[in-house]
C-alpha atoms as a PDB file:
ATOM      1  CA  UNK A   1     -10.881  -3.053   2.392  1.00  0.00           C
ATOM      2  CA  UNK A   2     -12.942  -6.228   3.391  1.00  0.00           C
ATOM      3  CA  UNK A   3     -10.578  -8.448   1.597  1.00  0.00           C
ATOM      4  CA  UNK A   4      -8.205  -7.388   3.061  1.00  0.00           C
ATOM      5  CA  UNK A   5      -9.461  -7.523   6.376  1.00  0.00           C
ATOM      6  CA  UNK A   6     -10.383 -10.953   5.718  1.00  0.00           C
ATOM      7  CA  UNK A   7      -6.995 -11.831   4.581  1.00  0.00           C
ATOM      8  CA  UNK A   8      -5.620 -10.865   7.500  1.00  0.00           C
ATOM      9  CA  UNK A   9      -7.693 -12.866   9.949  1.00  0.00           C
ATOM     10  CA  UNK A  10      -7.245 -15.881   7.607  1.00  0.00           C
ATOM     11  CA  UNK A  11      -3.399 -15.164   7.520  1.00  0.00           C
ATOM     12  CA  UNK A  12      -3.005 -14.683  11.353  1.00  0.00           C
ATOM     13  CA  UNK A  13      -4.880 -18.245  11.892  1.00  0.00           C
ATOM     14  CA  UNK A  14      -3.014 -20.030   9.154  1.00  0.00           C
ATOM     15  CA  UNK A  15       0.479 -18.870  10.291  1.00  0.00           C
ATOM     16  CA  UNK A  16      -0.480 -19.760  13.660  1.00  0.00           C
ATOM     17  CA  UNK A  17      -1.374 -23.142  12.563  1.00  0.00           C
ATOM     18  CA  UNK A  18       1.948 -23.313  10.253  1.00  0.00           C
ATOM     19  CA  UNK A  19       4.414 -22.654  13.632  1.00  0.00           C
ATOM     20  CA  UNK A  20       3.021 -25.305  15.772  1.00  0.00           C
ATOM     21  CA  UNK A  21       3.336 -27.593  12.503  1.00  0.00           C
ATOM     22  CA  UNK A  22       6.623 -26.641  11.717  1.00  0.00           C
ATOM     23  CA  UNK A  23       8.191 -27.129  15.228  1.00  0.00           C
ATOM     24  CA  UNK A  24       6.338 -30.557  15.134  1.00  0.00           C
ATOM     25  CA  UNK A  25       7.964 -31.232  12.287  1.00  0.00           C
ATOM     26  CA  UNK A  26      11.668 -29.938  12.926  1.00  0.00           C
ATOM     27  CA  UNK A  27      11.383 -27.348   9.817  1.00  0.00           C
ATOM     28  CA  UNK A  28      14.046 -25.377  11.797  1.00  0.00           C
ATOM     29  CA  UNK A  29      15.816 -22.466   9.597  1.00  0.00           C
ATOM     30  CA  UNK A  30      19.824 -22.727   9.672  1.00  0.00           C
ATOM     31  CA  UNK A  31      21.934 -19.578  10.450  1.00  0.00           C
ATOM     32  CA  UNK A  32      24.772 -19.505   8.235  1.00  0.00           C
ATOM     33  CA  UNK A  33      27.870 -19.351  10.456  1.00  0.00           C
ATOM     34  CA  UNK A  34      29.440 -17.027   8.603  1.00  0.00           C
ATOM     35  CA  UNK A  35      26.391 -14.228   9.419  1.00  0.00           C
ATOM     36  CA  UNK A  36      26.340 -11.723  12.023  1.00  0.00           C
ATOM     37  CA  UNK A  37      27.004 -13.463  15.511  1.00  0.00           C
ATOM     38  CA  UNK A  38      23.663 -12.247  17.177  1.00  0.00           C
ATOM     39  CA  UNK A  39      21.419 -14.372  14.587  1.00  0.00           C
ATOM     40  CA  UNK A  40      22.837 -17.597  15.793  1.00  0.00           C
ATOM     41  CA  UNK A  41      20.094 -17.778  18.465  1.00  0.00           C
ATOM     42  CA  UNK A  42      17.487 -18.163  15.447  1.00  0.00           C
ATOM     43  CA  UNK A  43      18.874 -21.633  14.315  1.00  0.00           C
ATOM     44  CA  UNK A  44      15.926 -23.291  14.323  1.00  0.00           C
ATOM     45  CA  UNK A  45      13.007 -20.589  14.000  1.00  0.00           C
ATOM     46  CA  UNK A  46      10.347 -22.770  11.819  1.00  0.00           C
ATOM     47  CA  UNK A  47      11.158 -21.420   8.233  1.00  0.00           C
ATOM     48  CA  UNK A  48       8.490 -21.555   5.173  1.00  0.00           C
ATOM     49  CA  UNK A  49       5.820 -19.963   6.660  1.00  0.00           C
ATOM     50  CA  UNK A  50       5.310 -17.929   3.242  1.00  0.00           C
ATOM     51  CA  UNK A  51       3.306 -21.264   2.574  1.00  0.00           C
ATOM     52  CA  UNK A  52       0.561 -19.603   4.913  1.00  0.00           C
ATOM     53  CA  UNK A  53      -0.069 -15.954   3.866  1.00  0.00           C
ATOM     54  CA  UNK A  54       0.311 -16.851   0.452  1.00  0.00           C
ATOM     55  CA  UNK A  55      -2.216 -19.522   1.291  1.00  0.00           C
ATOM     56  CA  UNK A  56      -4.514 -16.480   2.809  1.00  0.00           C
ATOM     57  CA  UNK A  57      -3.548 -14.129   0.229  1.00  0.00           C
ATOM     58  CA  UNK A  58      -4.827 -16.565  -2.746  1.00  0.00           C
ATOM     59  CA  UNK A  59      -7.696 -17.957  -1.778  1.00  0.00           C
ATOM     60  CA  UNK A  60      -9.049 -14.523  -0.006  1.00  0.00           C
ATOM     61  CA  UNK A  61      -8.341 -12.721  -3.616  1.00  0.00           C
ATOM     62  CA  UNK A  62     -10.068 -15.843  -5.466  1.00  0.00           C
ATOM     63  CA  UNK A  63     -13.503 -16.035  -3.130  1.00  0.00           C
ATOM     64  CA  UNK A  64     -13.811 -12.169  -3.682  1.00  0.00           C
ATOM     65  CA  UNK A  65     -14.042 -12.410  -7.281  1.00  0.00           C
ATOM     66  CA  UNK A  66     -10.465 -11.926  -8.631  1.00  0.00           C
ATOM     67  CA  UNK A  67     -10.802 -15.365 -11.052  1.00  0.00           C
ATOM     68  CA  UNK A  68     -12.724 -12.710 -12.961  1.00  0.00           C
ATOM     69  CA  UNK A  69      -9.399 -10.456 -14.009  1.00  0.00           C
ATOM     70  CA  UNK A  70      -7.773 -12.516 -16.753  1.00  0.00           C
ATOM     71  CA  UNK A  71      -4.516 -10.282 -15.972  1.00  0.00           C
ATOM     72  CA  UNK A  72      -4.567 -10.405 -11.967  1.00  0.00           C
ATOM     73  CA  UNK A  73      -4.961 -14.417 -12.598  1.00  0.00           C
ATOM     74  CA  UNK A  74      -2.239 -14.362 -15.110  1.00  0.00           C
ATOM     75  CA  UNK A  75       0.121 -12.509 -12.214  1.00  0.00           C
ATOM     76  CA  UNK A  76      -1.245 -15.049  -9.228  1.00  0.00           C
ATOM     77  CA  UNK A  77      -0.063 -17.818 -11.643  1.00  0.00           C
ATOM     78  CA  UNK A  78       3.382 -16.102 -11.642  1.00  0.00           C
ATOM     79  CA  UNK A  79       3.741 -15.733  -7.922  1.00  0.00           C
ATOM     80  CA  UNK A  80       2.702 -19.251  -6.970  1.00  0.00           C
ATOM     81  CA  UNK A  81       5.026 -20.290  -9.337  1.00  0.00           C
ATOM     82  CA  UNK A  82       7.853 -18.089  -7.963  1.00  0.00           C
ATOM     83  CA  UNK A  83       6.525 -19.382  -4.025  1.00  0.00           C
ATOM     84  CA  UNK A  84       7.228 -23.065  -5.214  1.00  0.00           C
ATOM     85  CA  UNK A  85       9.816 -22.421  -6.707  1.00  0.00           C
ATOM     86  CA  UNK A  86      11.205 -20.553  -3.177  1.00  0.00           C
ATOM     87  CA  UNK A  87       9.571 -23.673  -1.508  1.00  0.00           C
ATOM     88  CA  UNK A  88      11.719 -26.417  -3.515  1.00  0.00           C
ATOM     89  CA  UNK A  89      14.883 -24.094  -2.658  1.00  0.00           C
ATOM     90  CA  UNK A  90      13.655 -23.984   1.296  1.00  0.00           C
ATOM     91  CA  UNK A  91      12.358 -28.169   1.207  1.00  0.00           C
ATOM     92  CA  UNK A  92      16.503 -29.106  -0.315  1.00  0.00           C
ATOM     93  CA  UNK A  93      18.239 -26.920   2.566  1.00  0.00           C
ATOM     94  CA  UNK A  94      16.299 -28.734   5.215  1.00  0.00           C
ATOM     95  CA  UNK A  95      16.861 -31.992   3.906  1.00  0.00           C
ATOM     96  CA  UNK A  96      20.120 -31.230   3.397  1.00  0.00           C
ATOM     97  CA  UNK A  97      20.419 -30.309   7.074  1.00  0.00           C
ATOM     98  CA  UNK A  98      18.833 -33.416   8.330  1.00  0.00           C
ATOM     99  CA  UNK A  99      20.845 -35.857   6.654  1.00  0.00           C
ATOM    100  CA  UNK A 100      24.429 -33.525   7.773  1.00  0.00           C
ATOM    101  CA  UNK A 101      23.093 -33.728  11.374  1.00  0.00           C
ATOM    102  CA  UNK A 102      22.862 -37.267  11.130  1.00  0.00           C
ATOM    103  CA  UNK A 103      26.073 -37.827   9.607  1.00  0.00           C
ATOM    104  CA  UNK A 104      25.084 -39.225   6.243  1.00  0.00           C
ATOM    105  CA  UNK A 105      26.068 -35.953   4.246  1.00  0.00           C
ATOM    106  CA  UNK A 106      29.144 -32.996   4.494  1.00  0.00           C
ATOM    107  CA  UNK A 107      27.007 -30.956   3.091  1.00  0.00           C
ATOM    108  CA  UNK A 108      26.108 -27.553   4.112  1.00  0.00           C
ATOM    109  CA  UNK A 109      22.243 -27.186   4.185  1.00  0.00           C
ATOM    110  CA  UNK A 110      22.353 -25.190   1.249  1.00  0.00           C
ATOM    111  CA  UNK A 111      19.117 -25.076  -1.556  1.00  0.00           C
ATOM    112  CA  UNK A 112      19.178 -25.047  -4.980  1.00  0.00           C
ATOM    113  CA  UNK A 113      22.333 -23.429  -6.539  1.00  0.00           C
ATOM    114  CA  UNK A 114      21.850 -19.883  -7.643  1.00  0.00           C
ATOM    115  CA  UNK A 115      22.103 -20.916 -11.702  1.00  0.00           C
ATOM    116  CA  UNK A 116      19.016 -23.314 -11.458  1.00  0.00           C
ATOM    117  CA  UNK A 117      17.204 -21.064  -9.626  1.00  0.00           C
ATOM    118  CA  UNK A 118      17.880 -18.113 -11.951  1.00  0.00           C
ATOM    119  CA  UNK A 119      17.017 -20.453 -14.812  1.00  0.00           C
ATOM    120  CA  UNK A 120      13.471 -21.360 -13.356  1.00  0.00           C
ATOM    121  CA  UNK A 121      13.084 -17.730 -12.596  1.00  0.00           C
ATOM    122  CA  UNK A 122      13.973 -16.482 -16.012  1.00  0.00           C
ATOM    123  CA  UNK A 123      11.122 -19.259 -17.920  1.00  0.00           C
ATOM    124  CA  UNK A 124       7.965 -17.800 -15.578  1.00  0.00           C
ATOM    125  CA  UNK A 125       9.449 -14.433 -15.764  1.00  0.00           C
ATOM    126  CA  UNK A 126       9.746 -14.673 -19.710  1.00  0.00           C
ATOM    127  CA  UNK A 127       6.093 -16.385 -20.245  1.00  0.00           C
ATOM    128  CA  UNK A 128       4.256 -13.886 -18.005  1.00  0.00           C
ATOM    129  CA  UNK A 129       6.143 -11.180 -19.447  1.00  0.00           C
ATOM    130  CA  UNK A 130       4.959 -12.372 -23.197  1.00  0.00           C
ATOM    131  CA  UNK A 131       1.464 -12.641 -22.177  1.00  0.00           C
ATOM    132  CA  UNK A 132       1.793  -9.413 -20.669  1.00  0.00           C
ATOM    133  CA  UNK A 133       3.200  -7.710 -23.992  1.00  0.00           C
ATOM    134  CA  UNK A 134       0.377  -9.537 -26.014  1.00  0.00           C
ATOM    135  CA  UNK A 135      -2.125  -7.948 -23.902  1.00  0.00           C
ATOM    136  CA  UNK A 136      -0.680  -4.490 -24.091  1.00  0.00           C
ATOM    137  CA  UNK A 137       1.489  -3.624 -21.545  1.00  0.00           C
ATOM    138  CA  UNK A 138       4.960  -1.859 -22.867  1.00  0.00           C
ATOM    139  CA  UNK A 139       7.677  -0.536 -21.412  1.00  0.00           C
ATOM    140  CA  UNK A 140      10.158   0.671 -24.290  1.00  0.00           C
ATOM    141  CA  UNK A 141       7.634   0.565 -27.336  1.00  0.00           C
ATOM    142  CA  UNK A 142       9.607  -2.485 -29.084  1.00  0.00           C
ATOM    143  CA  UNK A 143       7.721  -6.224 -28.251  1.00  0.00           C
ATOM    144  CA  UNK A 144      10.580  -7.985 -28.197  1.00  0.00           C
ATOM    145  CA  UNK A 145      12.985  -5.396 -26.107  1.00  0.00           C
ATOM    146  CA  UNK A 146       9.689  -5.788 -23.830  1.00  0.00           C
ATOM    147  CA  UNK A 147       9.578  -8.881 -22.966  1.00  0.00           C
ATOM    148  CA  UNK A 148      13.004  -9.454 -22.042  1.00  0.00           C
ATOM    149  CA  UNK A 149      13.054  -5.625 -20.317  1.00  0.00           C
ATOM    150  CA  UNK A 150       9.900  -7.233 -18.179  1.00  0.00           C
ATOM    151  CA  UNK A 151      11.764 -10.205 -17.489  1.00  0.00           C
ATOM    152  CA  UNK A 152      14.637  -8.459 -15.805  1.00  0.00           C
ATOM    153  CA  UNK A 153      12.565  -6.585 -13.766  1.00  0.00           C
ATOM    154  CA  UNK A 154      11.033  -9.695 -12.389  1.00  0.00           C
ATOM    155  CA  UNK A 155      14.079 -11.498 -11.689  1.00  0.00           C
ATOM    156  CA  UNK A 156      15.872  -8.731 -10.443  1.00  0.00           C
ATOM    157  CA  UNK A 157      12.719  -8.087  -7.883  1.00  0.00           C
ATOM    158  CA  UNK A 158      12.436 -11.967  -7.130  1.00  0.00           C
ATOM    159  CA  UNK A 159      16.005 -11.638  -5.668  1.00  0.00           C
ATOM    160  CA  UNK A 160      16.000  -8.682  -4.443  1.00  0.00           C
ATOM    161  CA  UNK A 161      12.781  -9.263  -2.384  1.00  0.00           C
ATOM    162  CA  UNK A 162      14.909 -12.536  -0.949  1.00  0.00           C
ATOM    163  CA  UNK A 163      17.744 -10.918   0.195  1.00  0.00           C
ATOM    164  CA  UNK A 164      15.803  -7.947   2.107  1.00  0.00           C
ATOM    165  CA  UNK A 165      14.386 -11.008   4.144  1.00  0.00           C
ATOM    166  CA  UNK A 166      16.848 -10.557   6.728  1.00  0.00           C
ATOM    167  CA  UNK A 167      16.148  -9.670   9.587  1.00  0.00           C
ATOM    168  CA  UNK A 168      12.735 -10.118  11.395  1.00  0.00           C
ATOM    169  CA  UNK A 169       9.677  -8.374  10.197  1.00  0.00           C
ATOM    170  CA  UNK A 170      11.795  -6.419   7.252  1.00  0.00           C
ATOM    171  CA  UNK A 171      10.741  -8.029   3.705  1.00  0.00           C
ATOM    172  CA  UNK A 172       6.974  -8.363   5.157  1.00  0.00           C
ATOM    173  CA  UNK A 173       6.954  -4.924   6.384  1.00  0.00           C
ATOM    174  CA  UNK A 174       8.468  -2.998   3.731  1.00  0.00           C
ATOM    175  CA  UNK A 175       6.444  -5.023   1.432  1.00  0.00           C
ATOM    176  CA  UNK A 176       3.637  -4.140   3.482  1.00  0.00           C
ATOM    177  CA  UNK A 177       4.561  -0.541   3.103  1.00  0.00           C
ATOM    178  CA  UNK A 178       5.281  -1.408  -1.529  1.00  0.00           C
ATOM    179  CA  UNK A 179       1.929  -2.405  -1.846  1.00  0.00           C
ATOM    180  CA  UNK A 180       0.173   0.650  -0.641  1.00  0.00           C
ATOM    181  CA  UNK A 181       1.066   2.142  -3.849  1.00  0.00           C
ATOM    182  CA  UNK A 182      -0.522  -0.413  -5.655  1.00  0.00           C
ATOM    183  CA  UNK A 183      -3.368  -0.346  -3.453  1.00  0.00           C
ATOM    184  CA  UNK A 184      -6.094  -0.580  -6.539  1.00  0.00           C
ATOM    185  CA  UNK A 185      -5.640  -4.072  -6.766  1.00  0.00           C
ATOM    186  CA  UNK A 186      -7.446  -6.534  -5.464  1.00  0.00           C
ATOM    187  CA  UNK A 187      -4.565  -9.086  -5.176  1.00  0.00           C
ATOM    188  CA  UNK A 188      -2.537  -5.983  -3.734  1.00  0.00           C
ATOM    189  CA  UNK A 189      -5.270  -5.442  -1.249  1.00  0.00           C
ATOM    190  CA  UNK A 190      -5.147  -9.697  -0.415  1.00  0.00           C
ATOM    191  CA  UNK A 191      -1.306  -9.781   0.089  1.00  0.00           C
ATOM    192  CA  UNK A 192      -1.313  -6.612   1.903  1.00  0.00           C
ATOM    193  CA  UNK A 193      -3.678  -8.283   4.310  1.00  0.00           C
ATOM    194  CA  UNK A 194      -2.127 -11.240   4.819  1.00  0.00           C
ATOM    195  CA  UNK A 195       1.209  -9.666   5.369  1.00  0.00           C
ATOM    196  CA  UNK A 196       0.010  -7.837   8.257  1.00  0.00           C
ATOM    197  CA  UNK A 197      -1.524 -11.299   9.634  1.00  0.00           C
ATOM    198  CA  UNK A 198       2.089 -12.717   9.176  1.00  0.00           C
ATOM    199  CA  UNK A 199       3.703  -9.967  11.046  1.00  0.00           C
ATOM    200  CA  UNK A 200       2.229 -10.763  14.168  1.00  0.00           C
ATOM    201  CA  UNK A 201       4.302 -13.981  13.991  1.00  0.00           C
ATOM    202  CA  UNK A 202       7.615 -12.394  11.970  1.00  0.00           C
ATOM    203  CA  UNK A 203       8.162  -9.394  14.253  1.00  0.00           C
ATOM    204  CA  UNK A 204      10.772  -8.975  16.494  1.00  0.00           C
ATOM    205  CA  UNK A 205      11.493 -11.585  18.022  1.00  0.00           C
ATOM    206  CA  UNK A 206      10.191 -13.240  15.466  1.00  0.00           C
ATOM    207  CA  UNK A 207       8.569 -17.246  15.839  1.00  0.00           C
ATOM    208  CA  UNK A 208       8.238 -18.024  12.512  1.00  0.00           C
ATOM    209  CA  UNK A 209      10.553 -17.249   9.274  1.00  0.00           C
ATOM    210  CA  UNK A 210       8.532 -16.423   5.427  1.00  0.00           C
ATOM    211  CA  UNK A 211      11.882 -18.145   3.834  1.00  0.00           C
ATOM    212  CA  UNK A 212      12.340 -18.495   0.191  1.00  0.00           C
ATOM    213  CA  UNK A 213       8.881 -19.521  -0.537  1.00  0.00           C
ATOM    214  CA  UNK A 214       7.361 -16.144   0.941  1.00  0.00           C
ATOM    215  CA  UNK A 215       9.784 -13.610  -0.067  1.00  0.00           C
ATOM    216  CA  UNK A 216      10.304 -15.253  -3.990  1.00  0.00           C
ATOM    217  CA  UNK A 217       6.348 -14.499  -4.148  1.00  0.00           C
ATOM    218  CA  UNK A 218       6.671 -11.252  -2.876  1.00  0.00           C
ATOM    219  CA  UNK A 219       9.059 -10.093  -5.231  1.00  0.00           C
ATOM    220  CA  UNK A 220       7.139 -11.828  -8.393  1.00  0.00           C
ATOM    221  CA  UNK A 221       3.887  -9.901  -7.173  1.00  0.00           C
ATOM    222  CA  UNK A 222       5.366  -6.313  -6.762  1.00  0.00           C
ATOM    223  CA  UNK A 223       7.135  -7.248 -10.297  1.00  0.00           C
ATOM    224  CA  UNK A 224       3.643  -8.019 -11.897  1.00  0.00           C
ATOM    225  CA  UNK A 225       1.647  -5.298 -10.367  1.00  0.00           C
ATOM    226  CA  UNK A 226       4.322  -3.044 -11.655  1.00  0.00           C
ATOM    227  CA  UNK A 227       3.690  -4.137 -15.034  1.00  0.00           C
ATOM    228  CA  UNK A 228       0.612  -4.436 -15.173  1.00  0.00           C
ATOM    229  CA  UNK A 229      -0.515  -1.076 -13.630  1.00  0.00           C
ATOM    230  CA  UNK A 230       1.986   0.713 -16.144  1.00  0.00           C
ATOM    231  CA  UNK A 231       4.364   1.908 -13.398  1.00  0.00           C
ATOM    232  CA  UNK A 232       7.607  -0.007 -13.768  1.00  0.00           C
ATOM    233  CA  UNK A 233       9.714   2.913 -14.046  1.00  0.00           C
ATOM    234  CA  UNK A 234       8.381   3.628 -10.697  1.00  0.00           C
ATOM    235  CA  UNK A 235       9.885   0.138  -8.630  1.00  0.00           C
ATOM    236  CA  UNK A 236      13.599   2.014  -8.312  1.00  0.00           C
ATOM    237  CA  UNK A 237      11.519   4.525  -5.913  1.00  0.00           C
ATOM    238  CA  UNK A 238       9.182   2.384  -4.020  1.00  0.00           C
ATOM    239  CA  UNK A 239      10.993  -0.508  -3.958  1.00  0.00           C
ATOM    240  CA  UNK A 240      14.392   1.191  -2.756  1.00  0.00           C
ATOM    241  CA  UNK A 241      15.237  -1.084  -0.040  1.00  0.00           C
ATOM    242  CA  UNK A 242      15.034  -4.146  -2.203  1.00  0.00           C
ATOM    243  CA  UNK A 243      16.851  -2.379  -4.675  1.00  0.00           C
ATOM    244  CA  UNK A 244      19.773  -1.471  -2.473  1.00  0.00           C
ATOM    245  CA  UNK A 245      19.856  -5.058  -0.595  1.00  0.00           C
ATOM    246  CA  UNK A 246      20.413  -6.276  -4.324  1.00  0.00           C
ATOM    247  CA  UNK A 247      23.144  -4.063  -5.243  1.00  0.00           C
ATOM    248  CA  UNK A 248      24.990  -4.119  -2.079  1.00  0.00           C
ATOM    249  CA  UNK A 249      25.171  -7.312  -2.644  1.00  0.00           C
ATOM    250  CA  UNK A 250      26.642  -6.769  -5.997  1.00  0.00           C
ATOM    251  CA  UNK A 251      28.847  -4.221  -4.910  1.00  0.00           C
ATOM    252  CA  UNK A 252      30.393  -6.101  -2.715  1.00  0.00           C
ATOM    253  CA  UNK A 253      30.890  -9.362  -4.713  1.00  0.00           C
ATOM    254  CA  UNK A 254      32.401  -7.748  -7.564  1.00  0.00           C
ATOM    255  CA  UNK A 255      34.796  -5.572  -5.262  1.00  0.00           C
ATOM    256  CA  UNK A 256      35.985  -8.377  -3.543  1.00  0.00           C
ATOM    257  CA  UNK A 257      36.875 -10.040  -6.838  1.00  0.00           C
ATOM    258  CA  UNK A 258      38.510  -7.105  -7.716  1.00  0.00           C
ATOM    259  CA  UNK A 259      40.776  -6.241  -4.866  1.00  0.00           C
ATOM    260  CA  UNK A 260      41.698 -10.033  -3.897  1.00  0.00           C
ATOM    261  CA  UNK A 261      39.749 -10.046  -1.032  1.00  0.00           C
ATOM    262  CA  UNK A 262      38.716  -6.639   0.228  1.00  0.00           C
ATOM    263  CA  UNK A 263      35.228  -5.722   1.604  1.00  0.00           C
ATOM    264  CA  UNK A 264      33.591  -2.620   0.491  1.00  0.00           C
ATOM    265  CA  UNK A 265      30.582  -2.800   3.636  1.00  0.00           C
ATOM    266  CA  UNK A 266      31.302  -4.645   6.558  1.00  0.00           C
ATOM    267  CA  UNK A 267      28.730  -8.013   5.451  1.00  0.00           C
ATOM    268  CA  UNK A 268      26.006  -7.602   2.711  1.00  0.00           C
ATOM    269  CA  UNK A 269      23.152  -7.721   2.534  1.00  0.00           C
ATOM    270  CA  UNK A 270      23.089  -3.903   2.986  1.00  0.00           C
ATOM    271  CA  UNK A 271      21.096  -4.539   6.597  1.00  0.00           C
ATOM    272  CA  UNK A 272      23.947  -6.629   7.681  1.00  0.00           C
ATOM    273  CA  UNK A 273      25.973  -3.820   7.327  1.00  0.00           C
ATOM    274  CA  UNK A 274      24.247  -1.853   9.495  1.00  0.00           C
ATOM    275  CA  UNK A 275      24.063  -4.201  11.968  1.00  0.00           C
ATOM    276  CA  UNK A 276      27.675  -5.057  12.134  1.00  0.00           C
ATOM    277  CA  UNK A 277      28.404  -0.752  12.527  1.00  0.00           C
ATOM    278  CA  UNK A 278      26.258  -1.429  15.890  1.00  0.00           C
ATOM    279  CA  UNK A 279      22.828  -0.866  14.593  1.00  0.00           C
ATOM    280  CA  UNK A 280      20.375  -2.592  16.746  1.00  0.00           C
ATOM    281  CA  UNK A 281      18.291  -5.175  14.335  1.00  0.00           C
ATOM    282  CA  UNK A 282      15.135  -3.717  15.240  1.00  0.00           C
ATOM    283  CA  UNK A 283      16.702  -0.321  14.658  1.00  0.00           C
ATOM    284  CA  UNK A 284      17.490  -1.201  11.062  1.00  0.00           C
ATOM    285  CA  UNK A 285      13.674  -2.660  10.482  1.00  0.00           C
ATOM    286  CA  UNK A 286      12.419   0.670  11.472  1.00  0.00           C
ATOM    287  CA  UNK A 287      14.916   2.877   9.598  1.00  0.00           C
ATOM    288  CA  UNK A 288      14.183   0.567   6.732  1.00  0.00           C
ATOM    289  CA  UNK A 289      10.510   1.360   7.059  1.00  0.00           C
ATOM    290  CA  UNK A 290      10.864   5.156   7.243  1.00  0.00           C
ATOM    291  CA  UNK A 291      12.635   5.095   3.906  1.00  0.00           C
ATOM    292  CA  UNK A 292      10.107   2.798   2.171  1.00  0.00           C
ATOM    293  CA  UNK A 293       6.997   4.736   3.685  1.00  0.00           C
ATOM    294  CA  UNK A 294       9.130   8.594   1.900  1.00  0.00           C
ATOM    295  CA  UNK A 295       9.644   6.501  -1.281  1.00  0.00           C
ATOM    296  CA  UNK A 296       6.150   5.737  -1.704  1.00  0.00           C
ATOM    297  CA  UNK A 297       4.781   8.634  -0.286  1.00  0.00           C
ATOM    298  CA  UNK A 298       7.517  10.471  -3.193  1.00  0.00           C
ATOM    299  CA  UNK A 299       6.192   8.014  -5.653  1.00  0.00           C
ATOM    300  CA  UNK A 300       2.394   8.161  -5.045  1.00  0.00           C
ATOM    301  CA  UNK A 301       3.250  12.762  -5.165  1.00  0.00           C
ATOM    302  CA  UNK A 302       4.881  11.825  -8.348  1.00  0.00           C
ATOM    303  CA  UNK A 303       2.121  10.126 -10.218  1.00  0.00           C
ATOM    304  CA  UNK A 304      -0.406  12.321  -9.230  1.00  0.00           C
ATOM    305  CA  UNK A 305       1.613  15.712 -11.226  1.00  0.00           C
ATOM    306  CA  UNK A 306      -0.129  16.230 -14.372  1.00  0.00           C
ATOM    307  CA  UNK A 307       1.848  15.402 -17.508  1.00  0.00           C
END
């Protein structure tokens, strides 16, 4: 509990900190075009600001003695690896956007492309997932089958974590609302913290934006608490918003392919959707919420049944 009262504090003051250097700077977020009309009035909402309550979250789990767990440090590895990663992808659609405002590039302000970024995703997911197995964590009994099973789930939550960061205040606050369940941790306990700092900055209407860097880590760290707590099979419950955001996207990709050009939802992500069928944004957060807080709730029932 003191951690993460003290991550909070710390996260409130270094997000505070990070807006008033990112509008110095110009590190503006661009609206895609093509997005719901009513987010075009957040062009320019300073973007990255995962940099700060991952920057709370770390060094608030480290001075309260989590060096000492070999796994937890193992996990923290992952998600700052995962958060730069997210940062290099935020960093290349900014510059991007610089040099197209000032006329010395056509392109769109677009980050990495999706393949590198899966690759980079798929080498940290793979090595924590092998140090993982080697210290005992198993998911379908075979080494190899868990290793790559563990990898999946990583990636899978790395990008699914990225697209729920939507709309202001959702990925923090249904992340927020994840980690309860994982509340024995002390890097749960950190994040949770800091996420709560953060929100005073990312809720509606929000000043400040987590972007890639923030919601990348997020993912990893719900991922790798999964794992390591033994409750993987668990994520499809607690982490049912993610999960959804993901496959709506999914859905609607491969049924466009298939019908040359036909939409199954009205825009995904899923929340888009909702938005677009005259859902107020802040309506969606809080529906969004509700669902997450009965999953885990469910989830939390679950695991206490006796086998």
């Amino acid at each position: 509990m003191l951690s993460l009262l003290v991550a909070g504090a710390a996260s409130l003051v270094f997000t505070g900190v990070f807006v008033q250097l990112a509008k110095h700077a110009g590190w503006g977020k661009a609206i895609r075009p093509q997005g719901p009309q009513s987010h075009l009035g957040k062009s320019g909402t300073p973007t990255m600001a995962g940099v700060a309550f991952l920057a709370a979250t770390v060094l608030v789990w480290a001075a309260f003695g989590g060096l000492a767990s070999g796994s937890e440090t193992a996990l923290v590895l992952l998600v700052i690896g995962s958060g730069l990663l997210g940062l290099f992808d935020d960093w290349l659609g900014l510059a991007r956007k610089r040099r197209a405002a000032l006329g010395q590039s056509t392109e769109d302000g677009g980050g990495l492309g999706a393949r590198y970024r899966l690759i980079v995703q798929g080498l940290l997911a793979v090595a924590f997932s092998w140090w993982a197995v080697s210290t005992g964590a198993a998911l379908l009994g075979v080494g190899w089958l868990d290793v790559i099973a563990f990898a999946l789930v990583i990636v899978g939550a790395i990008n699914a974590f990225n697209f729920t960061d939507g709309l202001d205040g959702l990925a923090a606050g249904v992340t927020a609302i994840v980690l309860l369940f994982f509340i024995g941790s002390p890097l749960a306990a950190a994040l949770l913290g800091a996420l709560l700092g953060f929100l005073w900055y990312n809720g509606h209407p929000a000043r400040t934006i987590m972007g890639g860097v923030g919601a990348e880590a997020l993912g990893a760290a719900v991922a790798g608490l999964a794992i390591l707590q033994g409750t993987v099979w668990y994520l499809p419950l607690v982490a049912a918003i993610p999960v959804l955001e993901v496959l709506s996207v999914i859905v609607q990709v491969s049924y466009f392919r298939r019908t040359g050009g036909k939409r199954l939802l009205r825009m995904s992500p899923l929340h888009h959707h909702f938005e677009l069928s005259g859902w107020s944004e802040t309506r969606v957060v809080t529906r969004f919420y509700l669902v997450t807080a009965f999953c885990v709730a469910l989830a939390l029932a679950i695991r206490q049944v006796p086998a």
